[in-house]
Protein backbone atom coordinates (compact mmCIF):
# COMPACT_ATOMS: atom_id res chain seq x y z
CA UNK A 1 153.99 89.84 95.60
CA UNK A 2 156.89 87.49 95.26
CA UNK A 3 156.54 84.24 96.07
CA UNK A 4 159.48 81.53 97.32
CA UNK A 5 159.63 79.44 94.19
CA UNK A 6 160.46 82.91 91.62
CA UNK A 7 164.03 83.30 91.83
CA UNK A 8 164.81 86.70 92.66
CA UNK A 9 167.56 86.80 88.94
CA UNK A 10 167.23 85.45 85.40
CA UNK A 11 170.88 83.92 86.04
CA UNK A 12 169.43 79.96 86.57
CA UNK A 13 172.23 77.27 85.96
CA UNK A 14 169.81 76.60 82.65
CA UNK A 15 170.60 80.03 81.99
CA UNK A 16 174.53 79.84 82.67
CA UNK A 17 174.77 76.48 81.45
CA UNK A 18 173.12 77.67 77.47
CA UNK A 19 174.85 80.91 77.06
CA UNK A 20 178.70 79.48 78.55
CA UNK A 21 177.69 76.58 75.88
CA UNK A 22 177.03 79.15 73.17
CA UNK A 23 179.96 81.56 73.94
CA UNK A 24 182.08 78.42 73.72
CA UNK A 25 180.96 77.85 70.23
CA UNK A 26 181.39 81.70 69.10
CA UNK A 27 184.80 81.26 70.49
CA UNK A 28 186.09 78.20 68.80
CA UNK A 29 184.49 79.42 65.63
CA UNK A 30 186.65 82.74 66.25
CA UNK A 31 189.57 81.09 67.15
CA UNK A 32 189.11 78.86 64.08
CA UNK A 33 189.36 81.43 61.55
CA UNK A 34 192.19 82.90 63.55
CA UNK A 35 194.28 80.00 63.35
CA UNK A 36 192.83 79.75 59.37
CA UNK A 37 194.44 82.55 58.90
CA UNK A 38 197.47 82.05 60.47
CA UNK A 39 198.56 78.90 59.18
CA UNK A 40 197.28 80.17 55.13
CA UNK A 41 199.95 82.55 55.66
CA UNK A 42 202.66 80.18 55.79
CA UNK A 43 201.04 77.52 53.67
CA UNK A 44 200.80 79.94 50.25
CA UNK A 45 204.44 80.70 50.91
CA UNK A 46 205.36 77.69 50.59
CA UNK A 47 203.04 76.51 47.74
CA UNK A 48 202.68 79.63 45.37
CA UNK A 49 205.57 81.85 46.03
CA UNK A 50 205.55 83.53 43.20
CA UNK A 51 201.91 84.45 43.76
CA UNK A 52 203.33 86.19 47.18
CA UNK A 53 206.18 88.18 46.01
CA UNK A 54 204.18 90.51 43.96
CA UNK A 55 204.68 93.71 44.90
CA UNK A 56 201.69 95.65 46.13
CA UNK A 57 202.29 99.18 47.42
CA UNK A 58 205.53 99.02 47.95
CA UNK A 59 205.68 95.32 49.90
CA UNK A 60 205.18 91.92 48.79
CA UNK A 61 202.25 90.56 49.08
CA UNK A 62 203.35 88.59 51.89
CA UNK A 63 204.52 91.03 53.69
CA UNK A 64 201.63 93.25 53.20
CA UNK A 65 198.96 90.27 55.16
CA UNK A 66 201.67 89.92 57.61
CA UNK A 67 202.70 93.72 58.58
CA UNK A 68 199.89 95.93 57.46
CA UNK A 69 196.58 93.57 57.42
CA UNK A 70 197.13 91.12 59.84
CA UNK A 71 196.60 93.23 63.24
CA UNK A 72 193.37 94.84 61.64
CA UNK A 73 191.88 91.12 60.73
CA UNK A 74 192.41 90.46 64.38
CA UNK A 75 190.83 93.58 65.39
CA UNK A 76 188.01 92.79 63.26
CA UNK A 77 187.60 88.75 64.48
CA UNK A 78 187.51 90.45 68.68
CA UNK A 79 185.09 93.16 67.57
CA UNK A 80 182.55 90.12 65.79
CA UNK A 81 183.53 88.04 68.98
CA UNK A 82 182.59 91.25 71.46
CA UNK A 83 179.45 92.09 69.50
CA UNK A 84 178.15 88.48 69.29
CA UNK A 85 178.89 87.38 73.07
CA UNK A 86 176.87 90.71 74.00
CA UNK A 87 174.52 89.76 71.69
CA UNK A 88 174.05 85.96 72.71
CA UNK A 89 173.86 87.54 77.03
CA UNK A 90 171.19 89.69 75.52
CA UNK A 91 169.17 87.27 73.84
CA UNK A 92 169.74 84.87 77.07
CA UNK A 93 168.22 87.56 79.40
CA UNK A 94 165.37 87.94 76.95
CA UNK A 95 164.64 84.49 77.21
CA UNK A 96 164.91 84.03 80.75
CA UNK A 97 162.92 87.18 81.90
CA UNK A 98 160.17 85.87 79.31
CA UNK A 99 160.27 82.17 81.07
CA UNK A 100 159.90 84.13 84.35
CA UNK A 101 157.05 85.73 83.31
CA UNK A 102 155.19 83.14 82.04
């Protein structure tokens, strides 16, 4: 039997509140290496050009990051992202359905 004070979800503001403040930290930690990457690109240009006109099958080197690699890295950062954030709800539930039992 139920009784008035058990909430009838797991999805407390405690519960909200913890895993919006831990997806929030996944995603700036995403979003750093992101922007990492993005402004490296630019940044060894400038600084070791040399280094980036080698020729690596077929392109330079900076033109292989920026044409063939790039959209995979980003493909790889949003899979980590999607499989961490399910992750984090998961662990979340866990908690909350263990609190509820308790």
């Amino acid at each position: 039997m139920k009784t008035s004070s058990t909430p009838d979800h797991v999805h407390t503001d405690g519960f909200l509140a913890h895993l919006m403040r831990d997806q929030l930290k996944l995603s700036i930690a995403c979003a750093l290496f992101f922007v990492t990457a993005l402004v490296a690109l630019p940044l060894l240009n400038y600084f070791q050009p040399e280094y980036m006109a080698q020729r690596v099958a077929g392109f330079t080197l900076s033109w292989l990051i920026l044409g063939v690699l790039f959209f995979p890295f980003v493909w790889i950062i949003s899979y980590i992202f999607i499989k961490r954030s399910i992750a984090l709800e998961e662990a979340e539930a866990a908690a909350a359905k263990d609190s509820l039992k308790k």
